[in-house]
PDB file of N, CA and C in Angstrom:
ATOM      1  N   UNK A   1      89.729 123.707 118.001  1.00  0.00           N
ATOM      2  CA  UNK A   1      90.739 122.895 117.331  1.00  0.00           C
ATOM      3  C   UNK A   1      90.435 121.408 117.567  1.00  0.00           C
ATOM      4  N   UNK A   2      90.791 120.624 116.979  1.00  0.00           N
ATOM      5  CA  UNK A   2      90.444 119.249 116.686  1.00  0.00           C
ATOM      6  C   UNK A   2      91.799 118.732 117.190  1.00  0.00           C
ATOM      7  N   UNK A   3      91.948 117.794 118.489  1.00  0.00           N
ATOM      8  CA  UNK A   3      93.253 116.766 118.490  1.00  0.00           C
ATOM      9  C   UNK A   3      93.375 115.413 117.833  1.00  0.00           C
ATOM     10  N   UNK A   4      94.518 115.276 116.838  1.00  0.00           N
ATOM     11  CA  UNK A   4      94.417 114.549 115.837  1.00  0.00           C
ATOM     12  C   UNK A   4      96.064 113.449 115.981  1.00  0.00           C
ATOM     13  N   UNK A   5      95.597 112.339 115.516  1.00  0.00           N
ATOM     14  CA  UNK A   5      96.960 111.457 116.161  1.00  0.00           C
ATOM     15  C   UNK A   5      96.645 110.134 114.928  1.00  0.00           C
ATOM     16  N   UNK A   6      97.668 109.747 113.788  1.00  0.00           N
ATOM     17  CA  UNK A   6      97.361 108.923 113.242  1.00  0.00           C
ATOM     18  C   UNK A   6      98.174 107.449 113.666  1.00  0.00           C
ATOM     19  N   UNK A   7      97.956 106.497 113.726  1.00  0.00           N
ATOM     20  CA  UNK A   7      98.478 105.369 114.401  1.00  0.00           C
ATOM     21  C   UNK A   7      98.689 104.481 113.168  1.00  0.00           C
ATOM     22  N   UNK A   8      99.613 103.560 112.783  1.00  0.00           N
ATOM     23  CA  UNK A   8      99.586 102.938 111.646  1.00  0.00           C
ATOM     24  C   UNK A   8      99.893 101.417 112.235  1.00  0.00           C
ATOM     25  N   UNK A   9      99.226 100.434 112.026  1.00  0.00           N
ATOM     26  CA  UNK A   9      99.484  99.177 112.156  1.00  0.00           C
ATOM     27  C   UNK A   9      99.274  98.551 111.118  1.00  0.00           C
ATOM     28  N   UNK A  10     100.416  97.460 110.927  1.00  0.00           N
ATOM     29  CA  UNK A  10     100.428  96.926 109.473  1.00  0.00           C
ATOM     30  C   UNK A  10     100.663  97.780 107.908  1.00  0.00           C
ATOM     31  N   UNK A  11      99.511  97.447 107.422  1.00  0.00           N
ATOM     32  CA  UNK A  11      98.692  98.150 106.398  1.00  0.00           C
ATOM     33  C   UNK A  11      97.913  99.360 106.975  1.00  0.00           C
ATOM     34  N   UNK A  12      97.615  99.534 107.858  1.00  0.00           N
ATOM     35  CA  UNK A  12      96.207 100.309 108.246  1.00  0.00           C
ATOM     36  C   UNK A  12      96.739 101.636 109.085  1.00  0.00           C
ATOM     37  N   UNK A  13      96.231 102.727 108.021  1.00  0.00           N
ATOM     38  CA  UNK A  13      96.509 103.783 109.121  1.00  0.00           C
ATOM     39  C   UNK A  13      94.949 104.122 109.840  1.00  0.00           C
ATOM     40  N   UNK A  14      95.380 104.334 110.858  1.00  0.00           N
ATOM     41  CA  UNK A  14      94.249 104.702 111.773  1.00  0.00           C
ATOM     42  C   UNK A  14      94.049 106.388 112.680  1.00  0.00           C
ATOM     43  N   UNK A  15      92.898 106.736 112.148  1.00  0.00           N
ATOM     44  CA  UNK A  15      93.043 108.300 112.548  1.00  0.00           C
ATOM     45  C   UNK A  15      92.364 108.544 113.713  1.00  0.00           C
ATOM     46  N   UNK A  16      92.718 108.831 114.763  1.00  0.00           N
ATOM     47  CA  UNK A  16      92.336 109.461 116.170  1.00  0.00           C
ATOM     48  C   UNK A  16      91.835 110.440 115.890  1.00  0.00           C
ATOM     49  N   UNK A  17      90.654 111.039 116.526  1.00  0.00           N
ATOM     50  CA  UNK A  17      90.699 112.760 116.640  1.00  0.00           C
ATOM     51  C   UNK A  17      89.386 112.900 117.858  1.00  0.00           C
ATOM     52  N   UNK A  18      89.673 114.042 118.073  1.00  0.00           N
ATOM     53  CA  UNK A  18      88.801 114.673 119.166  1.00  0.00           C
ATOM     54  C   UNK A  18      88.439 115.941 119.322  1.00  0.00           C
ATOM     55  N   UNK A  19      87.547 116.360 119.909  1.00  0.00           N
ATOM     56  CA  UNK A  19      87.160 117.550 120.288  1.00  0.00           C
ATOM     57  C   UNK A  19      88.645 117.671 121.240  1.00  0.00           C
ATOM     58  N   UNK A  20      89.227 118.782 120.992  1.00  0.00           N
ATOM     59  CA  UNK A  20      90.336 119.567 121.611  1.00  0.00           C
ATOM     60  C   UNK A  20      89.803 119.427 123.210  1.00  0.00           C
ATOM     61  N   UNK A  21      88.383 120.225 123.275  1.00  0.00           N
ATOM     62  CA  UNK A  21      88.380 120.455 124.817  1.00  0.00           C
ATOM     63  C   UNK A  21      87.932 118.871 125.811  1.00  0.00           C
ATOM     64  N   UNK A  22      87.773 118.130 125.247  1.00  0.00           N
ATOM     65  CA  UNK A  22      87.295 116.359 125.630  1.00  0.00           C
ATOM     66  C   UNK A  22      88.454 115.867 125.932  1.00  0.00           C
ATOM     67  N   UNK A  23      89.548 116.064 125.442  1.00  0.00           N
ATOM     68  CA  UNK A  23      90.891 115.360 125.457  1.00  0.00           C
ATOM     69  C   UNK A  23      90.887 115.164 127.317  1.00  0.00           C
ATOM     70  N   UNK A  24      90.724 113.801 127.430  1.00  0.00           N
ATOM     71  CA  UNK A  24      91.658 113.377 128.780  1.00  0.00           C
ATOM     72  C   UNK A  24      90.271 112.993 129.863  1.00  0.00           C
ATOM     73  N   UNK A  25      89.048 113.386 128.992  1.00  0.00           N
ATOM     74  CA  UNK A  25      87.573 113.217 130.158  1.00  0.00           C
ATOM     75  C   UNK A  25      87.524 111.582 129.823  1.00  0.00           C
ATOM     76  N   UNK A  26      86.179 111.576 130.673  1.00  0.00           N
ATOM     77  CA  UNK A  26      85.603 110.210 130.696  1.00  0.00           C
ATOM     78  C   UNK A  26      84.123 110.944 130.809  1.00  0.00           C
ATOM     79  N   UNK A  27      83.415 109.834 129.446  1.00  0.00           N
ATOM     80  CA  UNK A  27      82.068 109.765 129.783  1.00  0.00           C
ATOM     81  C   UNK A  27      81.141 108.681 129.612  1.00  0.00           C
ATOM     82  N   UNK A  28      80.138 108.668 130.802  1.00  0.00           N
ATOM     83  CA  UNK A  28      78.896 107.504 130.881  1.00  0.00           C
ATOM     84  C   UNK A  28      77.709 107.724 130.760  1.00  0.00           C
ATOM     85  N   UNK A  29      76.846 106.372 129.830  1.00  0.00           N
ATOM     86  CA  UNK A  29      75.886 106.598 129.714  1.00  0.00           C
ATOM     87  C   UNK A  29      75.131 105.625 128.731  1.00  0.00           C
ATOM     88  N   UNK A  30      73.833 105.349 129.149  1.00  0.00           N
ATOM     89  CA  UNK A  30      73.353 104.027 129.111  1.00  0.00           C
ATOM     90  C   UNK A  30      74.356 102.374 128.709  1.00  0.00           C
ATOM     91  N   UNK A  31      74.733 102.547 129.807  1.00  0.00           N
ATOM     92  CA  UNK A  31      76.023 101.406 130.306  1.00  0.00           C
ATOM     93  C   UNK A  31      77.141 100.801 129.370  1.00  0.00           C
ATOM     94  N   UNK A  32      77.209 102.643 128.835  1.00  0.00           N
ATOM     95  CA  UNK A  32      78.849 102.394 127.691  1.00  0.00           C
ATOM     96  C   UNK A  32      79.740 103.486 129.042  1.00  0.00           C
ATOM     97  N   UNK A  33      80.970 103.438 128.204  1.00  0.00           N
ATOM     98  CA  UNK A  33      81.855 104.283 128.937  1.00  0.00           C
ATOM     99  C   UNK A  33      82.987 104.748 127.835  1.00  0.00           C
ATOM    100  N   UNK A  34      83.444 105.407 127.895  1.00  0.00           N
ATOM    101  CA  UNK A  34      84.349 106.063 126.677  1.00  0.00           C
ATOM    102  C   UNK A  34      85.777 107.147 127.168  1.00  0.00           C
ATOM    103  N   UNK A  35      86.279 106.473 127.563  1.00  0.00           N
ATOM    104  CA  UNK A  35      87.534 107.648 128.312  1.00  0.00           C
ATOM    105  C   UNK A  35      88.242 108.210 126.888  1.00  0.00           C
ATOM    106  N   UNK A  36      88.972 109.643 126.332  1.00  0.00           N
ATOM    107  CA  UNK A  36      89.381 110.339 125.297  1.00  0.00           C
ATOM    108  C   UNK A  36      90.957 110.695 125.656  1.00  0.00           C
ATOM    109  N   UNK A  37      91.308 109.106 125.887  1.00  0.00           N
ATOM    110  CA  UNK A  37      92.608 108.960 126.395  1.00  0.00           C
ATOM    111  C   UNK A  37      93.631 109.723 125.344  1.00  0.00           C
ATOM    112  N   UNK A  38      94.444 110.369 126.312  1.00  0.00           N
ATOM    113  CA  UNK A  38      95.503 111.041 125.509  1.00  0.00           C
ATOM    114  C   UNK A  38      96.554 110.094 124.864  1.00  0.00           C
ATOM    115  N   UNK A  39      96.869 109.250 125.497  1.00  0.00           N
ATOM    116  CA  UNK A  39      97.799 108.451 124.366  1.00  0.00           C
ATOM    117  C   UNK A  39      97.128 107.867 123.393  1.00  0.00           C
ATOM    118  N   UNK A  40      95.430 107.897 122.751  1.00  0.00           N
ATOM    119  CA  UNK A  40      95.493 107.273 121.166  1.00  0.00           C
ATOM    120  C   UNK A  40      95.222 108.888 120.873  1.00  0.00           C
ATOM    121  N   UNK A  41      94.213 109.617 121.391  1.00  0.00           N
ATOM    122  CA  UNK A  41      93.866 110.703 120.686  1.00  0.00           C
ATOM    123  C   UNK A  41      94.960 111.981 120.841  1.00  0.00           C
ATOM    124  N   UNK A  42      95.438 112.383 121.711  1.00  0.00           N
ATOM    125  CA  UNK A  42      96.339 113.596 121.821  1.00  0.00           C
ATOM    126  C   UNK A  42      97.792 113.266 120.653  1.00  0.00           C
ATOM    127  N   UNK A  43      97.590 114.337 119.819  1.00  0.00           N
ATOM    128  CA  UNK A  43      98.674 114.220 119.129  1.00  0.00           C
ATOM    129  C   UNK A  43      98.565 115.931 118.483  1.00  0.00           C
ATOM    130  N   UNK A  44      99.055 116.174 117.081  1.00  0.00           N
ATOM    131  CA  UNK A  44      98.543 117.403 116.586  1.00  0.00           C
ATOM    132  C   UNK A  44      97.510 118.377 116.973  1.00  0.00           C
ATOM    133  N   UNK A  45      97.251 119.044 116.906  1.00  0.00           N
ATOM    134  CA  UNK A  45      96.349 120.451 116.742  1.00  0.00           C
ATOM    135  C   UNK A  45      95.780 120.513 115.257  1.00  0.00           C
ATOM    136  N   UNK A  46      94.689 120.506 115.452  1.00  0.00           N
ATOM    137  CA  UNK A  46      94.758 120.925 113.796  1.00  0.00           C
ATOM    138  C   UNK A  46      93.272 121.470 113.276  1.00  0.00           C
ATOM    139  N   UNK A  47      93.223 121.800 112.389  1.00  0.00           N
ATOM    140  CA  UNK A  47      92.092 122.968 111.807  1.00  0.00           C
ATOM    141  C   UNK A  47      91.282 121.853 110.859  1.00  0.00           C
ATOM    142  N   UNK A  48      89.747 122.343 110.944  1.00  0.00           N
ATOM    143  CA  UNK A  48      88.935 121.558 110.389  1.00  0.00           C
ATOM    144  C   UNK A  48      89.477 121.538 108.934  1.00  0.00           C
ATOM    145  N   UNK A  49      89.524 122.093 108.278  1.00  0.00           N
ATOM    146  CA  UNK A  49      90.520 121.851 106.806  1.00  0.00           C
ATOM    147  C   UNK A  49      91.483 120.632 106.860  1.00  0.00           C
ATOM    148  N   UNK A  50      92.240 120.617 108.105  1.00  0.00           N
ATOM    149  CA  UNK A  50      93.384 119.440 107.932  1.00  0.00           C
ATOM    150  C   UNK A  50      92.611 118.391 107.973  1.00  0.00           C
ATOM    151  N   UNK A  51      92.048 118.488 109.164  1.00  0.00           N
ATOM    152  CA  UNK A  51      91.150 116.752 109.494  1.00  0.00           C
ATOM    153  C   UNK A  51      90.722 116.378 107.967  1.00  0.00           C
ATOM    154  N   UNK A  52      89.752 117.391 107.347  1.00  0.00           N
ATOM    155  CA  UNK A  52      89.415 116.810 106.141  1.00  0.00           C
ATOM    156  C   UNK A  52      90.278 116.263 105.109  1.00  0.00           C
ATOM    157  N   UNK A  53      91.517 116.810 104.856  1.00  0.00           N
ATOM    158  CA  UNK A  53      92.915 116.451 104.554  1.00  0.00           C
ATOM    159  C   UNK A  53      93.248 115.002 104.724  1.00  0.00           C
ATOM    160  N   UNK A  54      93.399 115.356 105.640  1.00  0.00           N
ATOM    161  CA  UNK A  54      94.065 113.414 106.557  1.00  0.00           C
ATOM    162  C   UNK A  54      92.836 112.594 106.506  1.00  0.00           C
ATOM    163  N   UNK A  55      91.980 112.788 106.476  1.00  0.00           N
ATOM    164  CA  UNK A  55      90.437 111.623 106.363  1.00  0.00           C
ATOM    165  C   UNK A  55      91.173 111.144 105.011  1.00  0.00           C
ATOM    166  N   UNK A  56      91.517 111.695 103.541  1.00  0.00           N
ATOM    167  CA  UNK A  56      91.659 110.823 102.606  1.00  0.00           C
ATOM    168  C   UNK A  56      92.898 109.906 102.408  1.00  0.00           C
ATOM    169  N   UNK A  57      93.678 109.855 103.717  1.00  0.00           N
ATOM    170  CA  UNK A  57      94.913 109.121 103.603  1.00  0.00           C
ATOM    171  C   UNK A  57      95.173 107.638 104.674  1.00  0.00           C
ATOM    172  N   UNK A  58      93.735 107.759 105.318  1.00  0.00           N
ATOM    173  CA  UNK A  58      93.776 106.524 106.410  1.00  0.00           C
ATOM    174  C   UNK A  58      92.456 105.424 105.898  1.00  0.00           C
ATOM    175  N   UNK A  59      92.651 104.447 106.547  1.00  0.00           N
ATOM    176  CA  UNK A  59      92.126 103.505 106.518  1.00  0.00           C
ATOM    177  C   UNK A  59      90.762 103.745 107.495  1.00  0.00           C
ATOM    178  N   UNK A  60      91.109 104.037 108.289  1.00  0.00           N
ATOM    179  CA  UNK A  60      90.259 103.667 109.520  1.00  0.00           C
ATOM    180  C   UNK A  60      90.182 104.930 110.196  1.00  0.00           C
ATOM    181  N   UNK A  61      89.383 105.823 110.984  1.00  0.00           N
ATOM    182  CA  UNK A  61      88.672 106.809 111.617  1.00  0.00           C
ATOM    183  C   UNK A  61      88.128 106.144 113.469  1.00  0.00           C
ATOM    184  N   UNK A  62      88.735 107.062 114.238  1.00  0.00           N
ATOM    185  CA  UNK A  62      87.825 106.701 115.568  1.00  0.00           C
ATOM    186  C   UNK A  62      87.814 108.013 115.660  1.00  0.00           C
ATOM    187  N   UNK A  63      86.318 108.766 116.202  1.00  0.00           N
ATOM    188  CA  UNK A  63      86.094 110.010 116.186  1.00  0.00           C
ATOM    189  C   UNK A  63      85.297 110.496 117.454  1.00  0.00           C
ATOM    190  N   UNK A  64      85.764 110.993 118.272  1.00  0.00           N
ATOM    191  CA  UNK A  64      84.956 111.215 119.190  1.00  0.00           C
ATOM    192  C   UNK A  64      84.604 113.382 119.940  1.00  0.00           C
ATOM    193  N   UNK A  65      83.545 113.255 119.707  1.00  0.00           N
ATOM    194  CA  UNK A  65      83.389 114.920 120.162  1.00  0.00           C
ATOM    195  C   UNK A  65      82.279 115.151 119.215  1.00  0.00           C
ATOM    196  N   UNK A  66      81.493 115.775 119.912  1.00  0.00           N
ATOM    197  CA  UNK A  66      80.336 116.818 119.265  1.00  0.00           C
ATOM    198  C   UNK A  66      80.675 117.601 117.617  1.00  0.00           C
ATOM    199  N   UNK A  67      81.817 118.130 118.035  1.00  0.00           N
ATOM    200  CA  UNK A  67      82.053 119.099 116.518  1.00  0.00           C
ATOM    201  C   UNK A  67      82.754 118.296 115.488  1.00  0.00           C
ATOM    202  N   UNK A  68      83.166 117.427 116.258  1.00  0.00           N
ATOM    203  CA  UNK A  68      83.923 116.176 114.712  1.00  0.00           C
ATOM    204  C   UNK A  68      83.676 115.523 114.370  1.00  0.00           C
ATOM    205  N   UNK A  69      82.112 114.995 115.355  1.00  0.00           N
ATOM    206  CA  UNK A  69      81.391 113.959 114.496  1.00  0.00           C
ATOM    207  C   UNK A  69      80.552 115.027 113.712  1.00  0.00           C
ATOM    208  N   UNK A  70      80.209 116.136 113.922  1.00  0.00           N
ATOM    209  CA  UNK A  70      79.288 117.070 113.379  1.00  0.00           C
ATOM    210  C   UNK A  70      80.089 117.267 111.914  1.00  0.00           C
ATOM    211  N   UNK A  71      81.250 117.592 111.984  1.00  0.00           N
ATOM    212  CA  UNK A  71      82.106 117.928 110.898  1.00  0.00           C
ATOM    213  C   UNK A  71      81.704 116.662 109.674  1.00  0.00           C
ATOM    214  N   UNK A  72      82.575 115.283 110.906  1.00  0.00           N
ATOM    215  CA  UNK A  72      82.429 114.160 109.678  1.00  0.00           C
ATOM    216  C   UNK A  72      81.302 113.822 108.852  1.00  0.00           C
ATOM    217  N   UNK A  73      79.991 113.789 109.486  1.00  0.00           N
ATOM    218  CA  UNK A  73      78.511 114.096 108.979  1.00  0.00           C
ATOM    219  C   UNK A  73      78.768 114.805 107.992  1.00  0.00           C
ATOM    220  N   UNK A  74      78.719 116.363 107.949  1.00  0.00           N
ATOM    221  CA  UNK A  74      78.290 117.062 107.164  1.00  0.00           C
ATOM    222  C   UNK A  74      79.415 117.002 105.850  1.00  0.00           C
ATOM    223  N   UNK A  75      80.481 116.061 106.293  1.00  0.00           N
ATOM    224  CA  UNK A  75      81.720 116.241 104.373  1.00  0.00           C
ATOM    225  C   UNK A  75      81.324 115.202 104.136  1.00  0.00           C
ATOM    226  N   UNK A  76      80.039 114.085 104.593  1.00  0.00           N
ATOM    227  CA  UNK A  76      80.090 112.772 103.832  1.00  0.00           C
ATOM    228  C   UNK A  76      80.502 111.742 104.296  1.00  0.00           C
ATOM    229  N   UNK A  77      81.195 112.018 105.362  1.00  0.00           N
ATOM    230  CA  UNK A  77      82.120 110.390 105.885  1.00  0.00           C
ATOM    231  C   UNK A  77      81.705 109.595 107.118  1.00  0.00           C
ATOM    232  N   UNK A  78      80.422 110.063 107.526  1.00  0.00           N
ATOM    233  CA  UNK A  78      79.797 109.120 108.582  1.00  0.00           C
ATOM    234  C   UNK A  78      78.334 109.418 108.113  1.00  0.00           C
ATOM    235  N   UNK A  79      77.508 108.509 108.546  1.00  0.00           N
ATOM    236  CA  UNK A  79      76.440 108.662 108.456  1.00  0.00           C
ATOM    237  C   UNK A  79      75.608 108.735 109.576  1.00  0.00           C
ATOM    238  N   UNK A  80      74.259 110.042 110.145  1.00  0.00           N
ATOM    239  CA  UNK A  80      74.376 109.899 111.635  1.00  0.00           C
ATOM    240  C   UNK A  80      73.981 109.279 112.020  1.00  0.00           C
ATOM    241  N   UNK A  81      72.746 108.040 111.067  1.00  0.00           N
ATOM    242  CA  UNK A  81      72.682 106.724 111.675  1.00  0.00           C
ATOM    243  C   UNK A  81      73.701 105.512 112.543  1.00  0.00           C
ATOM    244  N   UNK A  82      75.317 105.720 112.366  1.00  0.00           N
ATOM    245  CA  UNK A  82      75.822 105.174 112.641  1.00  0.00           C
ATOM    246  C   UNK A  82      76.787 106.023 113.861  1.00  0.00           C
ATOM    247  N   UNK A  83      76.247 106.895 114.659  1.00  0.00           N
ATOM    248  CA  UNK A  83      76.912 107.516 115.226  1.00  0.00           C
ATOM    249  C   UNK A  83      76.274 107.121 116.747  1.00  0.00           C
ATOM    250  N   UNK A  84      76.906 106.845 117.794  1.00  0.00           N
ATOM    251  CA  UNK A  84      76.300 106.564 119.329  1.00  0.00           C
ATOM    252  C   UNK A  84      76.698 107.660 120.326  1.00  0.00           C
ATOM    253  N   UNK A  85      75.953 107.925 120.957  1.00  0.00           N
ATOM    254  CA  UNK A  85      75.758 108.924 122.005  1.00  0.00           C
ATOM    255  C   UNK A  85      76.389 108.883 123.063  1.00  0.00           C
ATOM    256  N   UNK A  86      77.076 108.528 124.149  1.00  0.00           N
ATOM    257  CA  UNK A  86      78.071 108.306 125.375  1.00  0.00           C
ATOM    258  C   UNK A  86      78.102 109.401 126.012  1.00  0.00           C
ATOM    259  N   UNK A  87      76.910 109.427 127.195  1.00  0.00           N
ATOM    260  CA  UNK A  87      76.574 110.538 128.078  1.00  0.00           C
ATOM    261  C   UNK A  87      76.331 111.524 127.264  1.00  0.00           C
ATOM    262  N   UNK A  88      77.259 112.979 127.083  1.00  0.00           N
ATOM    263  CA  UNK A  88      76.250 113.794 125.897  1.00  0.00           C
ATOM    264  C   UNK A  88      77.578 114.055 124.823  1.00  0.00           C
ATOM    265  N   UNK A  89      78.360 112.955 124.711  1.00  0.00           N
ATOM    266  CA  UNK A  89      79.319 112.962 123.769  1.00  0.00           C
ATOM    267  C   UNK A  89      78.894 111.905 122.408  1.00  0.00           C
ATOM    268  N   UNK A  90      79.068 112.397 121.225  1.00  0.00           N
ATOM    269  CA  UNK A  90      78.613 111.317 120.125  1.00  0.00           C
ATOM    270  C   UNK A  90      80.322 110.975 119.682  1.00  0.00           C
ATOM    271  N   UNK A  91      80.466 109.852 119.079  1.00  0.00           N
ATOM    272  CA  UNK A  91      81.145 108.981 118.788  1.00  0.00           C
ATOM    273  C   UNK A  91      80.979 107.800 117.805  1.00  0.00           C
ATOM    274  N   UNK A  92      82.264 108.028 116.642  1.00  0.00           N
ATOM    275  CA  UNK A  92      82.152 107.111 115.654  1.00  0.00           C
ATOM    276  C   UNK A  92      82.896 106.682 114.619  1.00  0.00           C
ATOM    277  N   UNK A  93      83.085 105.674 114.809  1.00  0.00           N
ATOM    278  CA  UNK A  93      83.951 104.886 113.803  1.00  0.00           C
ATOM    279  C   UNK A  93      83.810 104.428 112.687  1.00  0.00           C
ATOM    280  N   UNK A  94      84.559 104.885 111.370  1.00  0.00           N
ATOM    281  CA  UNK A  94      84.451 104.010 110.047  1.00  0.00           C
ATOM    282  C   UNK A  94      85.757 103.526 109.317  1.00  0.00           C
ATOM    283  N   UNK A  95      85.527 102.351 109.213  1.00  0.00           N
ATOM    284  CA  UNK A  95      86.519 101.627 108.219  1.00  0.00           C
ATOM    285  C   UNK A  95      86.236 101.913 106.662  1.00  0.00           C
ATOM    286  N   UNK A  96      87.367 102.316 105.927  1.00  0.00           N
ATOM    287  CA  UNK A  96      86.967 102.615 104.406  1.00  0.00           C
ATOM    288  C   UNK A  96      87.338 101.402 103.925  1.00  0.00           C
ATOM    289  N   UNK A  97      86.938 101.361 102.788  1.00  0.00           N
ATOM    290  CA  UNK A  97      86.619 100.010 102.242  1.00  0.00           C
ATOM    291  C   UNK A  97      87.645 100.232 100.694  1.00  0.00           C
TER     292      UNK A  97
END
């Protein structure tokens, strides 16, 4: 399951999500650091169908976990050139335009 939390500031909704089982770690590696803090990311439960759902209603994406950047890759919405590695977690953000 994917933990999913949308945040809205202003204009801008902003979509959290995570690998379910990452929620609450910290990881390091070549001198980034990335904690999968539960207050932006812990919110909903939700099934790869939804995430794809809610991707067309936000502005903005922070994505962190193996299977959701894998997910976002493969429907089109990241590219894995733009994806960074953080110990053996990938992670990535896009603003829609």
């Amino acid at each position: 399951m994917i933990s999913s939390k949308i945040h809205v500031h202003n204009t801008e909704r902003i979509l959290a999500a995570c690998d379910e089982e990452i929620l609450g770690l910290t990881f390091r590696g070549d001198g980034m650091k990335i904690t999968v803090s539960e207050g932006f990311y812990k919110g909903e439960l939700i099934s790869e169908e939804t995430f794809i759902e809610r991707t067309k209603s936000v502005t903005i994406m922070n994505l962190v976990g193996n299977k959701i950047v894998d997910l976002a890759i493969s429907e089109g919405l990241v590219s894995s050139d733009n994806v960074i590695i953080i110990g053996d977690v990938k992670h990535a953000q896009m603003v829609i335009l």
